[in-house]
N, C-alpha and C. Protein backbone atom coordinates (compact mmCIF):
# COMPACT_ATOMS: atom_id res chain seq x y z
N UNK A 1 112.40 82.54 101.72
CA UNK A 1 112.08 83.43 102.82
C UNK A 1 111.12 82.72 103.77
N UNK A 2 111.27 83.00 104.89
CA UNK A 2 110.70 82.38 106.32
C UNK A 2 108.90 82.47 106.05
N UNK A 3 108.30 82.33 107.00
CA UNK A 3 106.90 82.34 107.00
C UNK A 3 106.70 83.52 108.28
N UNK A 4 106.29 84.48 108.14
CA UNK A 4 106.30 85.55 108.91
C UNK A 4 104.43 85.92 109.32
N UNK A 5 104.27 86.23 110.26
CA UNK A 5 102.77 86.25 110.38
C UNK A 5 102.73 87.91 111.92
N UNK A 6 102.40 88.43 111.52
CA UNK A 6 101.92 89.96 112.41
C UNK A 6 100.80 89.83 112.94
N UNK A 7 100.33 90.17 113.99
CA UNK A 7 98.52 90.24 115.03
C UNK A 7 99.05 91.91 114.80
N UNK A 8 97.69 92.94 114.60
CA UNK A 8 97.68 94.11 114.37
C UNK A 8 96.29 94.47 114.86
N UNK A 9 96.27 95.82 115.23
CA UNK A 9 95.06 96.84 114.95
C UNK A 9 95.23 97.90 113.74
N UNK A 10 94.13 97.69 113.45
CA UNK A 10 93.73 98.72 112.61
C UNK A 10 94.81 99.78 112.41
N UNK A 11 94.64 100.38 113.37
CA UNK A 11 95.00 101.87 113.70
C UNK A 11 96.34 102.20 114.06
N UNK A 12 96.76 101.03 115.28
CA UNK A 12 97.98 101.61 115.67
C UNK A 12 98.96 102.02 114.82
N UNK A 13 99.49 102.67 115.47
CA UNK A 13 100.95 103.62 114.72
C UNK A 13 101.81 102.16 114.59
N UNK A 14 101.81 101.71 115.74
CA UNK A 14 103.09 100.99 115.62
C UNK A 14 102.98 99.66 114.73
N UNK A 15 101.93 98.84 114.39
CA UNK A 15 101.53 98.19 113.32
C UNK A 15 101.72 98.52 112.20
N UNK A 16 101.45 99.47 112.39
CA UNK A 16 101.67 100.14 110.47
C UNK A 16 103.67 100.35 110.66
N UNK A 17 104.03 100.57 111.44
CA UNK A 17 105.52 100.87 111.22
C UNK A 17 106.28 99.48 110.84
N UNK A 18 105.85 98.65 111.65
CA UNK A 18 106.12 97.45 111.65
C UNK A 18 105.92 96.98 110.10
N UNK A 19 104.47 96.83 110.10
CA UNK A 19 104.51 96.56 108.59
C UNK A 19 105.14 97.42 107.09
N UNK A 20 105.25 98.67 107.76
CA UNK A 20 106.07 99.20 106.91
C UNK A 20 107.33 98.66 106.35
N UNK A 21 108.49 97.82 107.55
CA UNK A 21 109.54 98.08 107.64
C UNK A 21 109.77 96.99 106.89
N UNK A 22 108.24 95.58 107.01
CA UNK A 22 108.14 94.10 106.44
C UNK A 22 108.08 94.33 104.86
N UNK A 23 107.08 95.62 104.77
CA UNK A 23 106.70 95.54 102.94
C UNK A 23 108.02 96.17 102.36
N UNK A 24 108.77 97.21 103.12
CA UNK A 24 110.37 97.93 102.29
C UNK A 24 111.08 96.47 102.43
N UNK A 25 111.26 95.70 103.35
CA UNK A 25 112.08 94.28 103.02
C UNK A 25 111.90 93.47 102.30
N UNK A 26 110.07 93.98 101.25
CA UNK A 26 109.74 92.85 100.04
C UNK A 26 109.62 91.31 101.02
N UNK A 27 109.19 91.30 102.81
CA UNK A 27 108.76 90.08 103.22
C UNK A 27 106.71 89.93 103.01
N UNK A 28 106.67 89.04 102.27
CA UNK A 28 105.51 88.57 102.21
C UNK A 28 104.94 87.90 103.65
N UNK A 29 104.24 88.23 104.54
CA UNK A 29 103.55 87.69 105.59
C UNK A 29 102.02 87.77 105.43
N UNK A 30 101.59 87.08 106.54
CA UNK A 30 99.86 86.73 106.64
C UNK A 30 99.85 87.94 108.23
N UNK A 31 98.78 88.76 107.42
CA UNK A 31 98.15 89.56 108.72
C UNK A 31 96.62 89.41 109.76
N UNK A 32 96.82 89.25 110.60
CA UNK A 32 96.04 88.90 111.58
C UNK A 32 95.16 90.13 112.49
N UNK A 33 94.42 90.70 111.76
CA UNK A 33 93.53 91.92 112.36
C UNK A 33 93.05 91.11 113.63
N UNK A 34 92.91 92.03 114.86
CA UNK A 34 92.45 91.72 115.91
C UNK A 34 91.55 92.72 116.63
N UNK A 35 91.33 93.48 115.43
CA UNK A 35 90.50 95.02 116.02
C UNK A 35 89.47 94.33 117.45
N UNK A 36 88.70 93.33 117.11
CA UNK A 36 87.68 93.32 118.04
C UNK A 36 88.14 92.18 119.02
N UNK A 37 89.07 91.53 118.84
CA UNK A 37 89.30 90.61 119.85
C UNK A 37 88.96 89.11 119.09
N UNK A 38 88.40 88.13 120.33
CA UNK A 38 87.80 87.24 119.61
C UNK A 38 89.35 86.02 119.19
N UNK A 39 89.17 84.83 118.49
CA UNK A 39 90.01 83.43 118.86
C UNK A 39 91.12 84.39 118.49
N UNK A 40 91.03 84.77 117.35
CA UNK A 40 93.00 85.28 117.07
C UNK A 40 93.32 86.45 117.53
N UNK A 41 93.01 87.09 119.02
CA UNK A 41 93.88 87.93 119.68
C UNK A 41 93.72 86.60 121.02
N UNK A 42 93.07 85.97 121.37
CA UNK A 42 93.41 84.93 122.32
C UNK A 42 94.77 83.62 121.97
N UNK A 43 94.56 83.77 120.65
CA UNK A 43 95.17 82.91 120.28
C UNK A 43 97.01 83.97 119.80
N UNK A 44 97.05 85.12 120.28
CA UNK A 44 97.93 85.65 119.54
C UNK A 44 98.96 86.11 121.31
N UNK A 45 97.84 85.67 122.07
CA UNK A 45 98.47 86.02 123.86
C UNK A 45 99.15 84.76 124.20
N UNK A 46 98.44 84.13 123.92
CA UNK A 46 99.10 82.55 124.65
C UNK A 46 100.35 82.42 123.10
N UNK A 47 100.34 82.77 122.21
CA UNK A 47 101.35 82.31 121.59
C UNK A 47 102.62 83.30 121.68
N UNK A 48 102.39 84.63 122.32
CA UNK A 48 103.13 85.54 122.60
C UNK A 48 103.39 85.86 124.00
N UNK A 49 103.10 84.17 124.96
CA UNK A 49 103.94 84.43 126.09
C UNK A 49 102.91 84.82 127.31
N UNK A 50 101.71 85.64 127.31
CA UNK A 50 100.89 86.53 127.81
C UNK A 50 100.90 87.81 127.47
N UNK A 51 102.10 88.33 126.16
CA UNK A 51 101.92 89.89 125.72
C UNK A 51 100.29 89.79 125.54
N UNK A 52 99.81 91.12 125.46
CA UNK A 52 98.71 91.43 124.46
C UNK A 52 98.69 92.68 124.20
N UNK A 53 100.14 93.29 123.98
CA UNK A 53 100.19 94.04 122.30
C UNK A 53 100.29 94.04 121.58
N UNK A 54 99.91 95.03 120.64
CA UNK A 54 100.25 94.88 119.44
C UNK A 54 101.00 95.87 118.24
N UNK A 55 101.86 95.55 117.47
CA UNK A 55 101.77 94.01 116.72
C UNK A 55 102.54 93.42 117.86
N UNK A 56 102.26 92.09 117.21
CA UNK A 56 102.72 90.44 117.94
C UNK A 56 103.67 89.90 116.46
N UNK A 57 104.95 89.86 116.51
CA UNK A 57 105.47 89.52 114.98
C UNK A 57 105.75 88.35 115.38
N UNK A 58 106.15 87.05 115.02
CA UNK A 58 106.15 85.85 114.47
C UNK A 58 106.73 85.44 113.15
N UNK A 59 108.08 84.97 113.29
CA UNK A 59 109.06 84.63 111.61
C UNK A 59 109.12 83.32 112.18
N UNK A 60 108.96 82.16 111.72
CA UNK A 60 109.10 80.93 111.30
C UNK A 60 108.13 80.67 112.85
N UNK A 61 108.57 79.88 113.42
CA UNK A 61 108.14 79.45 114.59
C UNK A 61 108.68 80.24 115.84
N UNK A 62 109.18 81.50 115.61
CA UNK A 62 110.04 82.41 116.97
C UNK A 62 109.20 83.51 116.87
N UNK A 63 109.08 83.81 118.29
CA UNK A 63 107.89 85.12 118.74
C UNK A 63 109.02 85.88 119.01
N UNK A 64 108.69 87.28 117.79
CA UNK A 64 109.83 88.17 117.77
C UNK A 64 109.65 89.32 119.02
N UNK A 65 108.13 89.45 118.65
CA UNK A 65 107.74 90.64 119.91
C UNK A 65 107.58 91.66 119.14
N UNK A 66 107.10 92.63 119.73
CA UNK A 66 106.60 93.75 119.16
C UNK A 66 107.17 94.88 118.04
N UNK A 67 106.71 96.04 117.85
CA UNK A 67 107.62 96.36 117.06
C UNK A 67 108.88 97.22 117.38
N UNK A 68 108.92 97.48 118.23
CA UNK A 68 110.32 98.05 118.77
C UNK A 68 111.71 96.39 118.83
N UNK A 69 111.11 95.36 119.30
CA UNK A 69 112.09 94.41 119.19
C UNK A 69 112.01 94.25 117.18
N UNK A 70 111.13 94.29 116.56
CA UNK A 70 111.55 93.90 115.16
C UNK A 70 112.57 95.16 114.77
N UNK A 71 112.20 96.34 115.29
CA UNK A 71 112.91 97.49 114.13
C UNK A 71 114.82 96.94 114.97
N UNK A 72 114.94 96.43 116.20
CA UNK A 72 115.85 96.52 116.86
C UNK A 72 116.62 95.27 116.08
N UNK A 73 115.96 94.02 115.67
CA UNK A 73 116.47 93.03 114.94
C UNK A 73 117.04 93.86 113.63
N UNK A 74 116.62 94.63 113.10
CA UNK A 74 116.81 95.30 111.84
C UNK A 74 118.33 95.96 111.89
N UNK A 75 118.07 97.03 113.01
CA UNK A 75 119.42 97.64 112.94
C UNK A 75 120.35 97.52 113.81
N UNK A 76 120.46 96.01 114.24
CA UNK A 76 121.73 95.18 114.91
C UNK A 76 121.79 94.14 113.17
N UNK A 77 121.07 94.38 112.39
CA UNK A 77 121.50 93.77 111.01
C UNK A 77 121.26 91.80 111.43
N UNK A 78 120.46 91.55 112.37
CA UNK A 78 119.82 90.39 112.46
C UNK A 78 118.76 89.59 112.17
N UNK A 79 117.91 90.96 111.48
CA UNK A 79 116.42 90.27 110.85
C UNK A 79 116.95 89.63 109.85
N UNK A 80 117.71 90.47 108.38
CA UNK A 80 117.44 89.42 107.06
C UNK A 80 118.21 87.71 107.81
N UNK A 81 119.20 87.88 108.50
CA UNK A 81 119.42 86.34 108.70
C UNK A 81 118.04 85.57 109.32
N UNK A 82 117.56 86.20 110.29
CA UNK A 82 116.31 85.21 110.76
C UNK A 82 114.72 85.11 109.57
N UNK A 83 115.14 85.96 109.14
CA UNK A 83 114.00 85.79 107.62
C UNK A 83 114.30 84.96 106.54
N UNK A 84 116.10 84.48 106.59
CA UNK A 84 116.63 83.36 105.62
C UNK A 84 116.43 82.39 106.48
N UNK A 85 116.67 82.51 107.70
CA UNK A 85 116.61 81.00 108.21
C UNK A 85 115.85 80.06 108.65
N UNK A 86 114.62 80.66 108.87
CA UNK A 86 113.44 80.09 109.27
C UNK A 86 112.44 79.34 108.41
């Protein structure tokens, strides 16, 4: 399985959905709290293009985008291939 890495807040709804959808797929990733800002939400803009929402998902070296593009990889049935292939 790929190397998958999420930028999150705390709180948001949509972080937690996101990660929801990663822990029911049994994908192990590294999470990146950004509650206060600081190098890894700077570092999570420039690697996401200039987004700065969040989540910011990341599978191998491809910036997936937020969580409406991950749940959308899901049910066009394109995530598990990019989670094998990366």
């Amino acid at each position: 399985m790929s190397k998958v890495e999420i930028f999150v807040k705390t709180t948001c709804p949509y972080c937690i959905r996101a990660r929801q959808l990663l822990d029911r797929k049994g994908v192990e990733y590294k999470l990146r709290v950004i509650d206060f800002g600081g190098p890894d939400r700077a570092e999570m803009i420039e690697r996401a293009g200039g987004r700065s929402t969040v989540p910011q998902v990341f599978i191998g070296q491809r910036h997936v985008g937020g969580c409406d593009d991950l749940m959308r990889l899901e049910d066009s049935g394109k995530l598990d291939d990019l989670l094998a292939a990366a």
